[in-house]
C-alpha atoms as a PDB file:
ATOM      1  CA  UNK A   1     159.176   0.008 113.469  1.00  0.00           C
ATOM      2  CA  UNK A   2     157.716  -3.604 112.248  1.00  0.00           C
ATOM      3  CA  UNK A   3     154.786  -5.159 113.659  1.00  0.00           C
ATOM      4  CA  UNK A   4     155.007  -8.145 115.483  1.00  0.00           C
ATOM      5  CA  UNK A   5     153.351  -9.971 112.104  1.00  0.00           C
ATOM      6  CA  UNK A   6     155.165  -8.384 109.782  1.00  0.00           C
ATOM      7  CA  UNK A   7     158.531  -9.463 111.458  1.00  0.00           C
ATOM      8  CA  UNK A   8     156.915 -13.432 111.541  1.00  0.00           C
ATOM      9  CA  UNK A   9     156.262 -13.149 107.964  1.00  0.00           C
ATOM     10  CA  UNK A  10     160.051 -12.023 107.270  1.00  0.00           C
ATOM     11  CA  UNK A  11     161.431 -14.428 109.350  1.00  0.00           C
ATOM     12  CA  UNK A  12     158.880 -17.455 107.094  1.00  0.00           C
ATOM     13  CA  UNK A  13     159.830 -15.625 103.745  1.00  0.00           C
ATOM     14  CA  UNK A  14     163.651 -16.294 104.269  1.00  0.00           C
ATOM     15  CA  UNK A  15     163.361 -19.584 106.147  1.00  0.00           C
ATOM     16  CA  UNK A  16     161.416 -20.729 102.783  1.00  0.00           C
ATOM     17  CA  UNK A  17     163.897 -18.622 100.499  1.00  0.00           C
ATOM     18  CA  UNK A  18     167.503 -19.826 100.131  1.00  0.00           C
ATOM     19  CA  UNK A  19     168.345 -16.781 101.410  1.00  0.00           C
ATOM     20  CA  UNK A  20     170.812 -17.472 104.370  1.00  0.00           C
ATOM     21  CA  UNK A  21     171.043 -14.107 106.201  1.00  0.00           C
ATOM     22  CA  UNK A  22     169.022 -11.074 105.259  1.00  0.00           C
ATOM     23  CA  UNK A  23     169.296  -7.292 107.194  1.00  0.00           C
ATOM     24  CA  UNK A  24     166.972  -4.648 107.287  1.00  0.00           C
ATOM     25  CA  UNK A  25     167.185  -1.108 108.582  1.00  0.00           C
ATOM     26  CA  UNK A  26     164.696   1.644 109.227  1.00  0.00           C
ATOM     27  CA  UNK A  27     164.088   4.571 111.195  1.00  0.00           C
ATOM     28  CA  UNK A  28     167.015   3.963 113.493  1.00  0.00           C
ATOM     29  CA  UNK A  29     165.603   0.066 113.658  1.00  0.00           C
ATOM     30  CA  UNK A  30     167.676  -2.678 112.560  1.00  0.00           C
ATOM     31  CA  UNK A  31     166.907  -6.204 112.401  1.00  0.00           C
ATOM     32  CA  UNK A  32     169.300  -9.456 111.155  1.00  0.00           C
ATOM     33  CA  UNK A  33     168.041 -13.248 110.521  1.00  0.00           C
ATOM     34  CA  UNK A  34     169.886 -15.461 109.823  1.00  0.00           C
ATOM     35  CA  UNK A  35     169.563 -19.108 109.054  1.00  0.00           C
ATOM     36  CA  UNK A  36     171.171 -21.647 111.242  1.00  0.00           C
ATOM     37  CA  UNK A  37     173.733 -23.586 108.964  1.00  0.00           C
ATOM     38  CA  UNK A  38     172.466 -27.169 107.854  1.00  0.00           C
ATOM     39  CA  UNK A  39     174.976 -29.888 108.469  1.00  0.00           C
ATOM     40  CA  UNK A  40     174.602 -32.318 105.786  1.00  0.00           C
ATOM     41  CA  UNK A  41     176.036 -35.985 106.224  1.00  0.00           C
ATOM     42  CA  UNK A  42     176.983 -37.832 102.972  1.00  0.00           C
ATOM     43  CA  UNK A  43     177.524 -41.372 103.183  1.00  0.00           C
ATOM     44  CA  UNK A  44     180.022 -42.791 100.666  1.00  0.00           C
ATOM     45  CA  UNK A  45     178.819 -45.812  98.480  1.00  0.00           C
ATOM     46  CA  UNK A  46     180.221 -48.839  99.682  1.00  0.00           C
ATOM     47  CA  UNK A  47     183.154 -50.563  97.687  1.00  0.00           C
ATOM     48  CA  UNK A  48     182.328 -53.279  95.597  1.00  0.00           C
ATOM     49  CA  UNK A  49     184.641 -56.278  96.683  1.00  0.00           C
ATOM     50  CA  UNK A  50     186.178 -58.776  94.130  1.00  0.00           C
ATOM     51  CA  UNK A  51     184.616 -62.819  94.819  1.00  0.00           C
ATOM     52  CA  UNK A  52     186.677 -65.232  93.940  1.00  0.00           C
ATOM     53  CA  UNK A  53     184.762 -67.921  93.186  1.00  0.00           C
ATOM     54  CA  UNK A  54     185.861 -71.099  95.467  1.00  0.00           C
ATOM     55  CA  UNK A  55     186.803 -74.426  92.924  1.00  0.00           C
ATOM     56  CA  UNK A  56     185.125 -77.108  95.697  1.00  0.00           C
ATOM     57  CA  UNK A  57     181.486 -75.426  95.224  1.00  0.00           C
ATOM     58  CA  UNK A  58     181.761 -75.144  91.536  1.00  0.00           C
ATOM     59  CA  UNK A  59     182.536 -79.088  91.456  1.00  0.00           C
ATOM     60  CA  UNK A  60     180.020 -79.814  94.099  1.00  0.00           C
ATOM     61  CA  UNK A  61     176.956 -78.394  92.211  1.00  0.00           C
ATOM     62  CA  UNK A  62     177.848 -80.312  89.163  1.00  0.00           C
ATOM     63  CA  UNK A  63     176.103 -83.094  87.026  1.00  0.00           C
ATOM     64  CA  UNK A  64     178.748 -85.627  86.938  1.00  0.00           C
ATOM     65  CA  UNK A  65     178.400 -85.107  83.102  1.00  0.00           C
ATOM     66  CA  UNK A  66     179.715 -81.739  83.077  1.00  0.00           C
ATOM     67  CA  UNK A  67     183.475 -80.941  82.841  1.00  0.00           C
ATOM     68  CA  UNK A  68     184.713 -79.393  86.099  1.00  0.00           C
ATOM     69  CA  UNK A  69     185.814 -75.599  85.518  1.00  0.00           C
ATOM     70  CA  UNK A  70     189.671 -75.322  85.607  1.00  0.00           C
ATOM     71  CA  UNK A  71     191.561 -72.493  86.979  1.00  0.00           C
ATOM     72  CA  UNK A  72     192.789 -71.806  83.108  1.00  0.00           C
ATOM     73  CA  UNK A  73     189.376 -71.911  81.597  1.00  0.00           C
ATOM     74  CA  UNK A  74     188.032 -69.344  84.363  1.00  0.00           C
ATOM     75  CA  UNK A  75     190.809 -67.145  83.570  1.00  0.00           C
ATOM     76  CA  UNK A  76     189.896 -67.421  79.611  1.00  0.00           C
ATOM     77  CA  UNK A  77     186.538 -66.388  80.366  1.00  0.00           C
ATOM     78  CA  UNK A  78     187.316 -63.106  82.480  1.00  0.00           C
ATOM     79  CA  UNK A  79     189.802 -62.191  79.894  1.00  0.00           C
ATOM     80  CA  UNK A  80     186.905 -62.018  77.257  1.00  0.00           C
ATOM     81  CA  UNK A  81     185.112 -60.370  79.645  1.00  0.00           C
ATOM     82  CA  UNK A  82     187.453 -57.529  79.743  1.00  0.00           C
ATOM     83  CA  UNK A  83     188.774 -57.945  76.225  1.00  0.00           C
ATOM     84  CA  UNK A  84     184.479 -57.049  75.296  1.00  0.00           C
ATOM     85  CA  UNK A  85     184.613 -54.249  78.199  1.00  0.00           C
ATOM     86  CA  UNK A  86     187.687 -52.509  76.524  1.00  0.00           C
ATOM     87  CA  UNK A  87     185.584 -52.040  72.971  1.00  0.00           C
ATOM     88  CA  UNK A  88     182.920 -50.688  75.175  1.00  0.00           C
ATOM     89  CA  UNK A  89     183.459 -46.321  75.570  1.00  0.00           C
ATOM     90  CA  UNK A  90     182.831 -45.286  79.533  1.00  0.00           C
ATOM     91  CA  UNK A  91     180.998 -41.590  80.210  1.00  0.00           C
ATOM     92  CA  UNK A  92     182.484 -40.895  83.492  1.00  0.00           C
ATOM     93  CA  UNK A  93     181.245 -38.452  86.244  1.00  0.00           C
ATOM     94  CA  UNK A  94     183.253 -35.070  85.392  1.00  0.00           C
ATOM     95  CA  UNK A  95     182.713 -34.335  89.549  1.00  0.00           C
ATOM     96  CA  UNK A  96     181.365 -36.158  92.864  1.00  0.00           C
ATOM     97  CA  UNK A  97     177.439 -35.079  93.303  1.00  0.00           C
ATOM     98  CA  UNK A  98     174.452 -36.627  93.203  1.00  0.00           C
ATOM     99  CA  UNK A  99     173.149 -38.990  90.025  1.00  0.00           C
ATOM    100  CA  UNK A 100     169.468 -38.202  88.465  1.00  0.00           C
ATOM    101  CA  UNK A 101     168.526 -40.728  85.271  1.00  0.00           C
ATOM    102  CA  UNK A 102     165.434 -37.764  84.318  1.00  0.00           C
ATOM    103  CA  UNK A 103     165.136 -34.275  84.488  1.00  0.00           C
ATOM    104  CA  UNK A 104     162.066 -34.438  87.277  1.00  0.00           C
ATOM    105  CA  UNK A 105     160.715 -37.448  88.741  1.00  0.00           C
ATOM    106  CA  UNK A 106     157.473 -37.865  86.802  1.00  0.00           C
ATOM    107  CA  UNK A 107     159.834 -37.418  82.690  1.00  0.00           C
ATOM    108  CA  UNK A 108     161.429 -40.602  81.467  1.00  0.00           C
ATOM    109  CA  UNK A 109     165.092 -41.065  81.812  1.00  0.00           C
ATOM    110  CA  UNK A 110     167.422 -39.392  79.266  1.00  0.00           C
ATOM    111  CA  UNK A 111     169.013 -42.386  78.073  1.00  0.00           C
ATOM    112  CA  UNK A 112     168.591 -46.453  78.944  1.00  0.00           C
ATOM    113  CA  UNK A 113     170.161 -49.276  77.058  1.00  0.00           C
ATOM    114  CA  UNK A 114     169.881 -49.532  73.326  1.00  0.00           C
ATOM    115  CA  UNK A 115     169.520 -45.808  73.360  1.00  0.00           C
ATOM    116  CA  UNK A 116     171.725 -44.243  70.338  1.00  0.00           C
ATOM    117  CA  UNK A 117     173.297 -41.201  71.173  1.00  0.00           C
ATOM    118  CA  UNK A 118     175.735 -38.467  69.670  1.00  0.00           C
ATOM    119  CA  UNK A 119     178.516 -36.293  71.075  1.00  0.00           C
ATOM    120  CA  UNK A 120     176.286 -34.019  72.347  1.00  0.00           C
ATOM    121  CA  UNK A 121     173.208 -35.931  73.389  1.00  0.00           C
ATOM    122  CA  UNK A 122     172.072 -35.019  77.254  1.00  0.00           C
ATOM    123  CA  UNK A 123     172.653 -38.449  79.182  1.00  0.00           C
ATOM    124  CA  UNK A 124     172.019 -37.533  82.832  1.00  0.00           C
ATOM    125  CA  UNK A 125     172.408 -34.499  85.230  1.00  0.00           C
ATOM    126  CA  UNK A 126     174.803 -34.411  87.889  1.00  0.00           C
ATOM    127  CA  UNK A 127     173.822 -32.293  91.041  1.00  0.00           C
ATOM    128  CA  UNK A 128     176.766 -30.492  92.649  1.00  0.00           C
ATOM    129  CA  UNK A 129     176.867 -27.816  95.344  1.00  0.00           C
ATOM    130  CA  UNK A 130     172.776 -26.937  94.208  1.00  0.00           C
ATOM    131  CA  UNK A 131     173.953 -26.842  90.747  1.00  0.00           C
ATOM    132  CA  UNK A 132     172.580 -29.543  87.871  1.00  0.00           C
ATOM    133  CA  UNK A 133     175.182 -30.282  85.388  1.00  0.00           C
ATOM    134  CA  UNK A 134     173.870 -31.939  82.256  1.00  0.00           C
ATOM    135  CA  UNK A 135     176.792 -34.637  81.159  1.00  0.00           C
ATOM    136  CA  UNK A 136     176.526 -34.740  77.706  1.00  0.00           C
ATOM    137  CA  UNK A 137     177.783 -38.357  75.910  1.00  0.00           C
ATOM    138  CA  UNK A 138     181.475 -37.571  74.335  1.00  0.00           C
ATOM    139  CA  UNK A 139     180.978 -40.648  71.722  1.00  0.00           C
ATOM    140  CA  UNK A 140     178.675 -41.036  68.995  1.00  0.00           C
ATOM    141  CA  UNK A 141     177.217 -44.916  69.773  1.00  0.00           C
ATOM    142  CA  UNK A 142     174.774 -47.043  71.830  1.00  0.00           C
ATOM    143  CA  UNK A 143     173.800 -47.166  75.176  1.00  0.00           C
ATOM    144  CA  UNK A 144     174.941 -50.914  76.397  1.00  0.00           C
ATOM    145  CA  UNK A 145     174.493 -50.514  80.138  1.00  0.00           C
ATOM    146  CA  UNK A 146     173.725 -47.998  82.835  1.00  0.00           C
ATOM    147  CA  UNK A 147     176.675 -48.285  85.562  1.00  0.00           C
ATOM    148  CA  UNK A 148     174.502 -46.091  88.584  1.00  0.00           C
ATOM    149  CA  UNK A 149     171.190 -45.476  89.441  1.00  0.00           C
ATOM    150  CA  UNK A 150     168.932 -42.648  89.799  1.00  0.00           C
ATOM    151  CA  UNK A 151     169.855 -40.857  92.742  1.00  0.00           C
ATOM    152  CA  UNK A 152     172.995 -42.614  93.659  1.00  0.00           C
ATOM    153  CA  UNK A 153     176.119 -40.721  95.045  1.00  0.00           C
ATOM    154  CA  UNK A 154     178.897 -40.601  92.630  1.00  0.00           C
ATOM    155  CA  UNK A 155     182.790 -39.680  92.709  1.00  0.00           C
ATOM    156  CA  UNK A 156     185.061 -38.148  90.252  1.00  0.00           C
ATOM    157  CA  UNK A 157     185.836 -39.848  86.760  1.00  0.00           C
ATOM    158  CA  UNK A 158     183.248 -43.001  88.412  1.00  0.00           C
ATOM    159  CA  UNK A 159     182.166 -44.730  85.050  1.00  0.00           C
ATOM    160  CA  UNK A 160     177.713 -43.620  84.603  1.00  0.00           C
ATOM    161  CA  UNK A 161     177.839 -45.917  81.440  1.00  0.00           C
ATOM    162  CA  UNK A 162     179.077 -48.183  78.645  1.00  0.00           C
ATOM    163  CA  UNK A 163     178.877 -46.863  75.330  1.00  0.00           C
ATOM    164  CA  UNK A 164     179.031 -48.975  72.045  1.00  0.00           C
ATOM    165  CA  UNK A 165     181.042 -46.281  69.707  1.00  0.00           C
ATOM    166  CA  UNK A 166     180.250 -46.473  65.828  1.00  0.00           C
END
């Protein structure tokens, strides 16, 4: 039969372990921890809304040497905008998990913009179910822009960042 102390020492073993139940059996003697289950909440990260910019402010904060914006001018510039976005190569999030920029907190990130990379270069880890998956860039190019940040929540196919391909 266990001691009193050696039973407390089992039952801090497994609570520090990631053990979740463990049995043992001797002498006729059984005993069974197990580890209450953890609820984890996960918030989702809030969706980024569209602003349309409003035509009387733009005016308003004029010099009354400078051309109002028109409607069709605005609408040149965002189709540049996306026109220079569709050159640009997105590494997605293969699965919904948790973002990390470095291997450990006190290493420097894997990549940051201006950072060349190939096909296989290591560009982030994404944590899943316990499990860090290294995402590996799928172009050879340049880093333009990093989409998340370290330790941010992301979904399925979410775009991590923009790649300039050569």
């Amino acid at each position: 039969m266990l001691k009193v102390q050696e039973i407390r020492e089992l039952i801090k073993l497994i609570d520090d372990s990631t053990i979740d139940e463990f049995e043992y059996e001797n002498d006729g003697s059984k005993i069974t921890i197990k580890k209450a289950a953890k609820t984890e909440f996960v918030q989702a990260a809030p969706a980024l809304q569209t602003v349309q910019p409003v035509q009387a402010s733009v005016q308003a904060a004029q010099t009354p040497a400078q051309k109002p914006e028109t409607k069709e001018t605005a609408v040149k510039e965002e189709s540049a905008n996306v026109s220079a976005d569709s050159e640009l190569h997105k590494i997605e999030s293969p699965m919904v998990g948790t973002f990390y920029a470095k291997s450990n907190p006190d290493s420097e990130p894997f990549v940051k913009a201006g950072t060349k990379v190939d096909k296989n270069s290591v560009v982030c880890i994404v944590e899943a179910m316990k499990l860090f998956n290294e995402i590996e860039a799928d172009v050879k190019g340049e880093i333009v822009e990093v989409l998340v940040e370290d330790g941010q929540l992301v979904e399925f196919g979410q775009p991590l960042f923009l790649v300039k391909p050569e």
